[in-house]
Protein backbone atom coordinates (compact mmCIF):
# COMPACT_ATOMS: atom_id res chain seq x y z
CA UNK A 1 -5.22 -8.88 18.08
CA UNK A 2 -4.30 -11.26 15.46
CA UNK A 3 -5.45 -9.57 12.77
CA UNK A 4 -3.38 -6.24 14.21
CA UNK A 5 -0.23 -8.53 13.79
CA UNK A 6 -0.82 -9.48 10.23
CA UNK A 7 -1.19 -5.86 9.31
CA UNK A 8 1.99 -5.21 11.00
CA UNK A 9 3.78 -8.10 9.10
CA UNK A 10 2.08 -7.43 5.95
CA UNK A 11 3.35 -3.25 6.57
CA UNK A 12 6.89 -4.84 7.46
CA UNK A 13 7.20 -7.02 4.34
CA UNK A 14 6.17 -4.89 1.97
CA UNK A 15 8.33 -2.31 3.50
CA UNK A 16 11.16 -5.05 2.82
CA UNK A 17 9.58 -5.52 -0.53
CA UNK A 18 10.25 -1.35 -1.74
CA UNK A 19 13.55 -1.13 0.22
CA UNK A 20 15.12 -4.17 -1.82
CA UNK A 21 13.60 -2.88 -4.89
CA UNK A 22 15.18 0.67 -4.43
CA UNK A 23 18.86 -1.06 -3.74
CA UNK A 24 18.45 -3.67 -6.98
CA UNK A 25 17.23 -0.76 -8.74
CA UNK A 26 20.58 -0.20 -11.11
CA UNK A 27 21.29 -3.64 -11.56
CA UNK A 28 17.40 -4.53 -13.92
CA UNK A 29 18.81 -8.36 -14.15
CA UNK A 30 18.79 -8.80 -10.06
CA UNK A 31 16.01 -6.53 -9.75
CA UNK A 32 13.60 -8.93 -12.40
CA UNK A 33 14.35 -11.91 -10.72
CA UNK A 34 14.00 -10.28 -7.32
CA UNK A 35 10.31 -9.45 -8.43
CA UNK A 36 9.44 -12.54 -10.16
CA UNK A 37 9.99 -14.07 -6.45
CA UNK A 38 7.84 -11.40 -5.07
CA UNK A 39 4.91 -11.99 -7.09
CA UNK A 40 4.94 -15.55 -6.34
CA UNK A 41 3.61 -14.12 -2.83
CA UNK A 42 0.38 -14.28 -1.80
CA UNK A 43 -0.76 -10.48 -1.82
CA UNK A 44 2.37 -9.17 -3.50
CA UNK A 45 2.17 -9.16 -7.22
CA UNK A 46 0.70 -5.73 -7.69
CA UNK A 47 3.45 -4.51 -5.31
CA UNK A 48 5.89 -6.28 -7.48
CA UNK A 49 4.03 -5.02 -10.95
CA UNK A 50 3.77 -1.87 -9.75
CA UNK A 51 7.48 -1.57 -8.50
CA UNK A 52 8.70 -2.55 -11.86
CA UNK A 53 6.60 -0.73 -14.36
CA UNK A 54 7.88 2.40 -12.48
CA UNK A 55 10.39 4.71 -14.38
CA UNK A 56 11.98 6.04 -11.05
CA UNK A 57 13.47 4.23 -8.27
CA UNK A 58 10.64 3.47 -5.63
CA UNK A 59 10.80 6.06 -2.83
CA UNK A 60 11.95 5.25 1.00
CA UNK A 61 9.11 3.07 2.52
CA UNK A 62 8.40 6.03 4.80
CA UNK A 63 6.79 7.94 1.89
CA UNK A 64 4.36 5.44 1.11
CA UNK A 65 2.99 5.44 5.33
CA UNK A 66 5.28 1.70 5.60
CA UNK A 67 6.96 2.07 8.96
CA UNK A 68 10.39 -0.57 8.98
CA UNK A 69 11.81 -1.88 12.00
CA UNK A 70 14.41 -4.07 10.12
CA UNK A 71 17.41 -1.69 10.88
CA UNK A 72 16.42 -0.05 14.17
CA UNK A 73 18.78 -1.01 17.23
């Protein structure tokens, strides 16, 4: 059970993680410090590398299977 509920935190976050990305994404300065605090993350940094070596914005967390709950009602 525990381990079901890190999954689902770890799936929240880095849903989080690509939705923050995707708003910083016109403003670089914002979004390079934004990531340089992500990779300090235990379990982030290639999440964080990957994000910004991308040339397009980073898709809706959907795409990628990440399921948010941040905004529902």
């Amino acid at each position: 059970m525990a381990a079901d509920d890190a999954v689902g935190e770890s799936e929240h976050i880095k849903a989080l993680i690509i939705s923050t990305a995707s708003a910083l994404w016109e403003d670089k300065d914002a979004l390079g410090t934004f990531l340089r605090v992500v990779r300090r993350s235990e379990g982030f940094a290639v999440l964080a590398d990957t994000l910004e070596q991308g040339s397009v914005r980073p898709a809706k967390p959907s795409l990628y299977g990440v399921r948010s709950t941040e905004f529902d009602s």
